[in-house]
Protein backbone atom coordinates (compact mmCIF):
# COMPACT_ATOMS: atom_id res chain seq x y z
CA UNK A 1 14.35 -10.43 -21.95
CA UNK A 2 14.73 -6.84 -22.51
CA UNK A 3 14.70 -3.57 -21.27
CA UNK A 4 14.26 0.64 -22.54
CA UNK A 5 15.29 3.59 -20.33
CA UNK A 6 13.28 6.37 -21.41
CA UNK A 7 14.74 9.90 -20.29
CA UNK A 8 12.58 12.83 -20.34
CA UNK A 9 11.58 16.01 -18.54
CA UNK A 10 8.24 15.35 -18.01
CA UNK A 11 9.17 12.96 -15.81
CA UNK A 12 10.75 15.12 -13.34
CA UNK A 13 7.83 16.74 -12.77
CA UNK A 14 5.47 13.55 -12.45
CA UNK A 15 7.40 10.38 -12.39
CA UNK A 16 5.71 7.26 -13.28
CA UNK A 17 4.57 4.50 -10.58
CA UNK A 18 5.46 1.37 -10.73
CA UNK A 19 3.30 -1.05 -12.31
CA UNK A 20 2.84 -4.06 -14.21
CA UNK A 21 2.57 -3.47 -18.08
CA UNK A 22 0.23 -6.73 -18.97
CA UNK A 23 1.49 -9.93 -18.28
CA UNK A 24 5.06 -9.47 -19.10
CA UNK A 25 6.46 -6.20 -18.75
CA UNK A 26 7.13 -4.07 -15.83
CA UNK A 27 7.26 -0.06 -16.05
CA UNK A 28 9.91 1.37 -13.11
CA UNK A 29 10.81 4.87 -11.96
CA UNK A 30 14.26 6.07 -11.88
CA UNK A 31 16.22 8.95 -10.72
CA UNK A 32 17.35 10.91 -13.69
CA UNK A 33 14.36 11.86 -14.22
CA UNK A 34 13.71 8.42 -16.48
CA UNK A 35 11.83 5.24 -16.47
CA UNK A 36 12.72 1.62 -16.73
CA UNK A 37 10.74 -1.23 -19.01
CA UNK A 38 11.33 -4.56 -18.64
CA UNK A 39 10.05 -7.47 -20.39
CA UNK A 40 10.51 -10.85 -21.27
CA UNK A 41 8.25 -12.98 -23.94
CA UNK A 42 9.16 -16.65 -25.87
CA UNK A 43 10.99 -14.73 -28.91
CA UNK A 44 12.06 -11.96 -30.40
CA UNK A 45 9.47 -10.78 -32.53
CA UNK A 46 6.86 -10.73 -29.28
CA UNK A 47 9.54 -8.85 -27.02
CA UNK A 48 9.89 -5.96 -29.41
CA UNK A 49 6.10 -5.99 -29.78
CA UNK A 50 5.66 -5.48 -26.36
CA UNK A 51 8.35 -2.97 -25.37
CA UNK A 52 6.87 -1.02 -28.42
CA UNK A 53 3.51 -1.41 -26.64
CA UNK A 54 5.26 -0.05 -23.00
CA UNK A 55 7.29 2.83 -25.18
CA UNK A 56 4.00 3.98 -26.19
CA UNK A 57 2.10 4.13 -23.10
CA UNK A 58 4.79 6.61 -22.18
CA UNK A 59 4.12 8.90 -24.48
């Protein structure tokens, strides 16, 4: 499992909605303004893939 707070501006303005990101990730608005990944996935190498994946549907 793992998680990445992103922290930026632009989401003050329009925060993100909560939502699945594929099959093991899940994208959360929080109060900051920021939003919070988390994932899980078998190993290592496949949970930085897909929190990579999530970081870059944010920006």
């Amino acid at each position: 499992m793992g998680q990445i707070v992103v922290v930026g501006p632009e989401f003050a303005a329009e925060p993100v909605t909560a939502r699945m990101l594929g099959e093991s990730a899940t994208l959360v608005p929080l109060a900051g303004p920021a939003a919070l990944v988390t994932a899980v996935a078998p190993d290592g190498l496949r949970l930085r893939r897909v929190l990579d994946e999530a970081l870059e549907s944010l920006t």
